[in-house]
Protein backbone atom coordinates (compact mmCIF):
# COMPACT_ATOMS: atom_id res chain seq x y z
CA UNK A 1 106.88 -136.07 49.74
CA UNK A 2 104.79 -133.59 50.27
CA UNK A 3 104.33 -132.55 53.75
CA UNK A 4 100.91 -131.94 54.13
CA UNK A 5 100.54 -135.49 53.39
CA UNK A 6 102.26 -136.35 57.07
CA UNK A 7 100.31 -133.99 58.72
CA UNK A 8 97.33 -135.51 61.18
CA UNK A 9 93.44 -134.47 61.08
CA UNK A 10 93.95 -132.63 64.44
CA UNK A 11 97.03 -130.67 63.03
CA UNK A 12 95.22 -129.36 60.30
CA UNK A 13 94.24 -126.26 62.01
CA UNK A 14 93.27 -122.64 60.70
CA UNK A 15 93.56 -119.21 61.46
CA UNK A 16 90.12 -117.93 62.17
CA UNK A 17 89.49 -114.86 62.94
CA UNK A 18 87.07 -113.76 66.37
CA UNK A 19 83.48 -112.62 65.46
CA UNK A 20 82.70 -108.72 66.92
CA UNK A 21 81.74 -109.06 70.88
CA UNK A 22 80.40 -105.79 70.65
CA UNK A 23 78.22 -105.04 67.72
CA UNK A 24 75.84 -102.45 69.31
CA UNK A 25 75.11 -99.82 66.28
CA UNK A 26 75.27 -96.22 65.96
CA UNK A 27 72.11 -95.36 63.80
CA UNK A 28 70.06 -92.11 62.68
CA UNK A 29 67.12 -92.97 65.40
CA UNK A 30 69.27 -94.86 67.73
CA UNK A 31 67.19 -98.22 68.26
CA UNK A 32 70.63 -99.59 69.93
CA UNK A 33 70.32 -96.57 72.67
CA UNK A 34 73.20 -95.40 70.25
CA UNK A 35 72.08 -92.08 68.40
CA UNK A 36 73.93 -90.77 65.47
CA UNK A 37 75.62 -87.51 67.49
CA UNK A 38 78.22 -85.11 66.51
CA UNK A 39 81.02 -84.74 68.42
CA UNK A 40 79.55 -87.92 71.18
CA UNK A 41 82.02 -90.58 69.79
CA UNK A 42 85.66 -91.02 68.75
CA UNK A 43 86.61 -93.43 66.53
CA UNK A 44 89.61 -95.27 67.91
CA UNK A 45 92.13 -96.57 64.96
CA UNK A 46 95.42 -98.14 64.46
CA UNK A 47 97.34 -97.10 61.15
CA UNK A 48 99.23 -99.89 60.93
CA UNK A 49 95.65 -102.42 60.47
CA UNK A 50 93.97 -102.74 57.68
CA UNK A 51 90.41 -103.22 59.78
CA UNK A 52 90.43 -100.12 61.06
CA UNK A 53 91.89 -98.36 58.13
CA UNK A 54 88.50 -98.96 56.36
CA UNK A 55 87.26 -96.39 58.74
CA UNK A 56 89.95 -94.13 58.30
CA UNK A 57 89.37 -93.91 54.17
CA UNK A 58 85.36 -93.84 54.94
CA UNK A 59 85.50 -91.24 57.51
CA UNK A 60 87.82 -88.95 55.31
CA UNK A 61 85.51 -89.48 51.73
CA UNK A 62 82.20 -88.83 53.82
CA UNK A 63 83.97 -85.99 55.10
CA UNK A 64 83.07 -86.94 59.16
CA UNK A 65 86.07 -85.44 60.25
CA UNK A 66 84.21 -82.43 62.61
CA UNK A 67 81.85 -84.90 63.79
CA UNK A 68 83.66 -88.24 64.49
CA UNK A 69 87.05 -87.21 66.38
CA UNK A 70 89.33 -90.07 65.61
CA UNK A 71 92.02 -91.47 68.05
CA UNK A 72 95.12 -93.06 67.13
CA UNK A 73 97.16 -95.59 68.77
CA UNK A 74 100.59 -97.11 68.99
CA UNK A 75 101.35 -99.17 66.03
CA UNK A 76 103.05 -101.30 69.03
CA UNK A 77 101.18 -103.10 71.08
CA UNK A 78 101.78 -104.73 74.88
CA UNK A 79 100.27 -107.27 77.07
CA UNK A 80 97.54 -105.00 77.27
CA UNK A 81 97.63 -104.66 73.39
CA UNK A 82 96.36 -100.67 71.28
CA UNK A 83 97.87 -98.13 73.87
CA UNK A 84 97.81 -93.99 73.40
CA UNK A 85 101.52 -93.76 74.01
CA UNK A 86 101.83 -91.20 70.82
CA UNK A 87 99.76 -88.95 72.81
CA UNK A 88 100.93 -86.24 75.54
CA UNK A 89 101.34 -88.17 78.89
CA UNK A 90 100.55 -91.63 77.19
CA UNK A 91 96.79 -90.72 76.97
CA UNK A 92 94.06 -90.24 75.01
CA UNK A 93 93.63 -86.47 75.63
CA UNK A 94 89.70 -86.83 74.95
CA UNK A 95 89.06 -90.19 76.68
CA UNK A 96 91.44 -89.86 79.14
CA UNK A 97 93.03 -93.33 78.97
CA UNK A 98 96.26 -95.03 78.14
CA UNK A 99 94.69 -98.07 77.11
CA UNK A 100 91.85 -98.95 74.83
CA UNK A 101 91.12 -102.20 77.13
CA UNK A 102 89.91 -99.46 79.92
CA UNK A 103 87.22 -98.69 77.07
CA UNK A 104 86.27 -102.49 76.63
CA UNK A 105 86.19 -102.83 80.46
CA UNK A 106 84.10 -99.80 81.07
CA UNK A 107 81.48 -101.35 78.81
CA UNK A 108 81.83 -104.98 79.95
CA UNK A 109 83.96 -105.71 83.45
CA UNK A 110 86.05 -108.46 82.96
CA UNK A 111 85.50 -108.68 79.58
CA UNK A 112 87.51 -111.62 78.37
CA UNK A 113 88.22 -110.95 74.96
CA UNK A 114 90.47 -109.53 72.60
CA UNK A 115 91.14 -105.60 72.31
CA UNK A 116 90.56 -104.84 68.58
CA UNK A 117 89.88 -102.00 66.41
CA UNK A 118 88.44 -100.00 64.79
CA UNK A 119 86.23 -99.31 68.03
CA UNK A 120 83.70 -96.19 68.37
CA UNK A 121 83.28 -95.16 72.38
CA UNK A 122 81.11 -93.01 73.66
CA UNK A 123 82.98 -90.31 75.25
CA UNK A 124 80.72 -89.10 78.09
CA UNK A 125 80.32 -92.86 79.21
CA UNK A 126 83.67 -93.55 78.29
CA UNK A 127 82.31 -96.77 77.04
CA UNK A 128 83.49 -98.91 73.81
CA UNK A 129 80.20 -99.00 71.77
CA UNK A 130 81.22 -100.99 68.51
CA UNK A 131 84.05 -103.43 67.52
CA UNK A 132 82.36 -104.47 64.50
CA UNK A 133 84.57 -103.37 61.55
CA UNK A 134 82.34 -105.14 59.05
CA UNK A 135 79.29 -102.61 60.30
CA UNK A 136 81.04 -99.70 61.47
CA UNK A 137 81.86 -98.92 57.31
CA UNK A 138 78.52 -99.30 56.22
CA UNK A 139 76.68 -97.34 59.05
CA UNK A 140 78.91 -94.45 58.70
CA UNK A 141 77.46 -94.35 54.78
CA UNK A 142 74.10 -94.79 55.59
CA UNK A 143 73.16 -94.08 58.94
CA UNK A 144 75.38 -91.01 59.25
CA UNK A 145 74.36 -89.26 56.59
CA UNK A 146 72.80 -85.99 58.02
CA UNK A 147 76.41 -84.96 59.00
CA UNK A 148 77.95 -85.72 56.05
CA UNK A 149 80.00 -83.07 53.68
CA UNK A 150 78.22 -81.53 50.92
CA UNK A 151 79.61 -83.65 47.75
CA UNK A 152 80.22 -86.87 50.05
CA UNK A 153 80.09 -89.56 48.13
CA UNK A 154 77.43 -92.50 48.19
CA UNK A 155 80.00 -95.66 49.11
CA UNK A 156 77.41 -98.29 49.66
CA UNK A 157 74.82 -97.04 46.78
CA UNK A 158 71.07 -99.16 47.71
CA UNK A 159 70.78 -100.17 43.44
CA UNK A 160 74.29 -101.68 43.61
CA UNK A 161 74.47 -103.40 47.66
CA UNK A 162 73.61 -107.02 46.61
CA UNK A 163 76.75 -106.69 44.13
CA UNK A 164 78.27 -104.81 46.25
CA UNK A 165 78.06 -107.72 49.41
CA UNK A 166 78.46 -110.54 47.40
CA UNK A 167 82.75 -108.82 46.15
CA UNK A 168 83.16 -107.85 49.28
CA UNK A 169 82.48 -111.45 50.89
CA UNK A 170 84.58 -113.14 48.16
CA UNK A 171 86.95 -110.47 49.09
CA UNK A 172 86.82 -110.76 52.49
CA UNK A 173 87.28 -114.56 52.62
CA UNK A 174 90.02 -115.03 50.24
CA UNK A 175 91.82 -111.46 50.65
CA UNK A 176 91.37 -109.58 53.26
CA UNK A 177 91.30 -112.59 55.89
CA UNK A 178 93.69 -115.25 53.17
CA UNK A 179 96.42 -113.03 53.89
CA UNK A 180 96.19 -113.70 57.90
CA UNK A 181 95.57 -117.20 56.92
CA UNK A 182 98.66 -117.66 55.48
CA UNK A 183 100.79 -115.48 57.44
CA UNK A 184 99.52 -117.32 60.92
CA UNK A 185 98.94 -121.01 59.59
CA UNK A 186 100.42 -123.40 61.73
CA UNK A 187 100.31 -125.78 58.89
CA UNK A 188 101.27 -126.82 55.40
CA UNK A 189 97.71 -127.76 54.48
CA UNK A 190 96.52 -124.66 56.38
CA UNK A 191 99.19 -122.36 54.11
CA UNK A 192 98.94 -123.78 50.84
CA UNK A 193 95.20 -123.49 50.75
CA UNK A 194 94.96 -120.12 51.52
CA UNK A 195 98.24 -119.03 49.47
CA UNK A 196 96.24 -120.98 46.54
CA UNK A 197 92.67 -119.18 47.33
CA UNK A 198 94.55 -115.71 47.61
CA UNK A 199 96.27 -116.11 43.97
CA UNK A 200 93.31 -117.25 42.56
CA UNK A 201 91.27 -114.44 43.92
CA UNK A 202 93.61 -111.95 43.50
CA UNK A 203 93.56 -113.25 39.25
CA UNK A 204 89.77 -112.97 39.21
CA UNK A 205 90.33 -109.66 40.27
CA UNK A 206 92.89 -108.53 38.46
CA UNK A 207 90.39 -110.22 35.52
CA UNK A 208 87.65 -107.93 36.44
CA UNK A 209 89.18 -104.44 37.05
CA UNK A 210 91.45 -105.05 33.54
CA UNK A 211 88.18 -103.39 31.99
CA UNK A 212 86.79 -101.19 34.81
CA UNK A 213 88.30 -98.56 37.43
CA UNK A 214 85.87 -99.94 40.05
CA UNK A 215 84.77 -102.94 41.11
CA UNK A 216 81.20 -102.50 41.42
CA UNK A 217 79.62 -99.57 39.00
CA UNK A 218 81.69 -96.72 37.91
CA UNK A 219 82.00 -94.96 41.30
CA UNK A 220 84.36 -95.76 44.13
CA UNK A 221 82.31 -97.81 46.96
CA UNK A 222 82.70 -100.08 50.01
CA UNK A 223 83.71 -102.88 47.78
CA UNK A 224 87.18 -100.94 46.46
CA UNK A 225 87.62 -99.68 50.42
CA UNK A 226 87.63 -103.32 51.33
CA UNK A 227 89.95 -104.36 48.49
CA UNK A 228 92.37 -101.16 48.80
CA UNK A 229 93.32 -101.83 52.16
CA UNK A 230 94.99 -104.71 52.00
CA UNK A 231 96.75 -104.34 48.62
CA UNK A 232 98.21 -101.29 50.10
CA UNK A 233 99.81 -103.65 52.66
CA UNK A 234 100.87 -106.21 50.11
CA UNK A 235 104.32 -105.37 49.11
CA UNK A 236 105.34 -104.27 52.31
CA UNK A 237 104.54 -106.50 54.83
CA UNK A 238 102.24 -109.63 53.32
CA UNK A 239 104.43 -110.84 50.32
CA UNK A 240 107.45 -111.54 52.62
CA UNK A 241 105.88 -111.02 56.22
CA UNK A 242 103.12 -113.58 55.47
CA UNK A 243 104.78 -115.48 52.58
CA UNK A 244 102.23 -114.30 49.98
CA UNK A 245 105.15 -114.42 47.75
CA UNK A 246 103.84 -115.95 44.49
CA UNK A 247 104.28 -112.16 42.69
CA UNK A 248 104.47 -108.64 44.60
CA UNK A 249 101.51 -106.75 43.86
CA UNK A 250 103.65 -104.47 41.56
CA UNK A 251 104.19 -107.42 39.10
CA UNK A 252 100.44 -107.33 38.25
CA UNK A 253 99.59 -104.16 35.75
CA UNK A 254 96.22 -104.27 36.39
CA UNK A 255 96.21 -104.45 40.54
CA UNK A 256 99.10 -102.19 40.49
CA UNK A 257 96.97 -99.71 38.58
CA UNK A 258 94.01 -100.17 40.00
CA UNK A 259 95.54 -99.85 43.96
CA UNK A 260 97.97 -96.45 42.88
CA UNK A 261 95.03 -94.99 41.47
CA UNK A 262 92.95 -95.28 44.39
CA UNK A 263 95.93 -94.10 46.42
CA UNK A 264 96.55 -90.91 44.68
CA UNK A 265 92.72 -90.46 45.26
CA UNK A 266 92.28 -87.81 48.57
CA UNK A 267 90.82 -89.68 51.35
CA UNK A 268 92.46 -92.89 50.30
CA UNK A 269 96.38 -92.49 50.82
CA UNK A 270 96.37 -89.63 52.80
CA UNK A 271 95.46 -92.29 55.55
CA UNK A 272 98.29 -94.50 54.87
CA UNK A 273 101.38 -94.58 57.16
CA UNK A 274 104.04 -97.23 56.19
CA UNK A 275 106.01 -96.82 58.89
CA UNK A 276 103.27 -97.64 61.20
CA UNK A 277 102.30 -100.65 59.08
CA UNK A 278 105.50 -102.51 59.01
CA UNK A 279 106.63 -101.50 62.99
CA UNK A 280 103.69 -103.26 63.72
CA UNK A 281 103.89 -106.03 61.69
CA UNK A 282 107.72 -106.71 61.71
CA UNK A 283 107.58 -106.09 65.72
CA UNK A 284 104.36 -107.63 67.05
CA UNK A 285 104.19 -110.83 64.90
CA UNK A 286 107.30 -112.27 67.41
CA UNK A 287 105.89 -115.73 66.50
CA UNK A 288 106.60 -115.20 62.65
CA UNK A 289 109.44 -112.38 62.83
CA UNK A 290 111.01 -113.36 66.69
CA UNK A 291 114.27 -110.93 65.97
CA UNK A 292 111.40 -108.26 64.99
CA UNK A 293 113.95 -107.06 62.46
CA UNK A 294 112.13 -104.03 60.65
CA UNK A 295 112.96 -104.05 56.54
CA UNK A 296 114.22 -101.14 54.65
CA UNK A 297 112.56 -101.84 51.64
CA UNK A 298 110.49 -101.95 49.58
CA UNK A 299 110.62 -98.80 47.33
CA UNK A 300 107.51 -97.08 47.87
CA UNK A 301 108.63 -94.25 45.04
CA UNK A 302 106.10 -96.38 42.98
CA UNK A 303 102.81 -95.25 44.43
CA UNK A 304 102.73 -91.76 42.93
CA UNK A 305 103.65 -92.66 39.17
CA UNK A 306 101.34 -92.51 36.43
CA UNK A 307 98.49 -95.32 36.59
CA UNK A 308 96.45 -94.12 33.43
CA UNK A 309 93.13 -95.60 34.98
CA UNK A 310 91.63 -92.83 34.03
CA UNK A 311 91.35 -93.83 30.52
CA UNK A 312 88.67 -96.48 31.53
CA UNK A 313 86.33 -93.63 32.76
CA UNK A 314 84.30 -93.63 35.96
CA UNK A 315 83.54 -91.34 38.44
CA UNK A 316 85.58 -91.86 41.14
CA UNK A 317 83.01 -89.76 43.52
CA UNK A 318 80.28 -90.24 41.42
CA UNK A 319 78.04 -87.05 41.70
CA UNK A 320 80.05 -85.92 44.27
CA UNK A 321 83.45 -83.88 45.19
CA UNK A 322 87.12 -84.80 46.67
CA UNK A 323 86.83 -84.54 50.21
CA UNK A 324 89.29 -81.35 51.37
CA UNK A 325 92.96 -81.22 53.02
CA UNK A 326 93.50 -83.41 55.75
CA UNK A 327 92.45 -81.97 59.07
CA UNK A 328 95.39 -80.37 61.13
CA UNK A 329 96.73 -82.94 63.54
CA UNK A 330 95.46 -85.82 60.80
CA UNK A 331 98.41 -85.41 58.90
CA UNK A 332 100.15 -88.84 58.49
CA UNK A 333 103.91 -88.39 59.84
CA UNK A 334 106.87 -87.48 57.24
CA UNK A 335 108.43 -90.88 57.98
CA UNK A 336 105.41 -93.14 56.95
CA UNK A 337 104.29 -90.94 53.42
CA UNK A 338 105.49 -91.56 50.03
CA UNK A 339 108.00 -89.10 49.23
């Protein structure tokens, strides 16, 4: 018998994930009281999650790096969740806290939330600005575009943003959230429908790129940052972590092409730690992974071979240039790159 058959209306339950509290935005003439400012915010990111990891690839292809000082946390949380133990002292050594919550509370006392990121905070307030991950990505193309590098690259291009929005969203349901869906239903119903939506996704999109590099156009844009960061994850932490085991990633030519090219593109795995990505994972998750047991595997040797994407053309910066070394102190440790 199949045992979502036995299950009751009221156990049918789904993961759903919390809507941005804070979605103040930092724009070029600063209608939110939040100006676009060099050197005024740091962008506060986790490695290890694939939200905030969007902002990590945009920030390094836009080439924001002198004017967006990014912070990054301990891929293990506590009770009081991201925390700046990798830091001198166990704080942020240009906010000045241990915590991000102190951020979140400095903006809104008592705030009763959840502690997420990607968050931008305004250093002289010391105040979170924006948790919206969905916004932050698309502002820094657009709205910070006076302080971007000469040959940045135009991620969310204006003839190509309908396209663009409607991928992402079919990414975004099925994807980027399907893979939390599984890996936190409570459910049989709840896990076989997203398992089934993921595959089925994942084939359409495997369907699409078999002819093009990119998924929207012939440059790289928001749609392949969306898409990138969670494939990068797949192997490692979502095909056994989250039972998203119907194939590894590396069983599918075309996604495992598609993902190792971006990879080997600068501003894309430079920003990749897997040892931050499956600490976190393997040790937070105690619900899924209670012994928090930490896996050897898998290979990651994989990730620099030959992809031969290149032989379906595009411009992976379109008019534009590779962004330039990783900034001193950027540098992803030795133990989470691919040797």
């Amino acid at each position: 018998m199949n045992t979502a058959d036995q299950e009751t209306p009221r156990e049918r339950k789904e993961f759903r994930r919390s809507l941005p509290h804070f979605a103040d935005r930092i724009t070029a003439d600063g209608r939110d009281g939040w100006p676009v400012e060099a050197g005024r915010y740091r962008l506060v990111v986790s490695r290890a999650c694939p939200w905030a990891s969007r902002a990590l690839v945009s920030r390094r292809l836009l080439g924001l790096e002198p004017a967006l000082s990014v912070a990054i946390t301990d891929p293990i949380q506590d009770e009081r969740s991201w925390r700046f133990t990798l830091d001198p002292g166990d704080r942020d050594p240009v906010l000045g806290i241990g915590f991000l919550s102190e951020a979140y509370d400095a903006r809104e006392r008592g705030y009763p939330g959840g502690v997420s990121v990607p968050a931008v905070v305004d250093v002289p307030s010391g105040q979170l600005v924006t948790n919206d991950y969905h916004r932050i990505t698309l502002d820094l193309a657009t709205e910070w575009t006076a302080l971007h590098r000469e040959g940045a690259p135009d991620l969310y291009p204006e003839e190509h943003r309908d396209e663009i929005d409607d991928v992402a969203e079919d990414i975004y349901r099925d994807v980027n959230n399907g893979v939390y869906r599984a890996g936190f239903a409570e459910h049989q119903h709840s896990y076989d429908d997203a398992y089934r939506r993921l595959f089925a996704r994942l084939d359409e999109l495997s369907g699409r790129l078999a002819t093009r590099r990119y998924l929207v156009g012939d440059t790289i844009t928001e749609a392949d940052i969306r898409l990138f960061t969670t494939l990068v994850r797949f192997d490692a932490v979502y095909h056994g972590h989250f039972k998203c085991n119907r194939n590894k990633l590396s069983e599918d030519p075309v996604l495992w092409g598609y993902v190792r090219d971006l990879f080997q593109t600068p501003g894309f795995g430079d920003t990749v730690d897997f040892d931050h990505i499956k600490r976190h994972y393997y040790q937070v998750h105690t619900n899924i992974n209670p012994r928090r047991i930490v896996p050897l595997g898998p290979d990651l040797s994989g990730w620099l071979t030959p992809h031969h994407r290149e032989e379906l053309g595009g411009r992976p910066f379109g008019d534009g240039t590779a962004p330039g070394p990783v900034p001193d102190g950027e540098v992803v440790p030795e133990e989470g790159r691919v040797a």
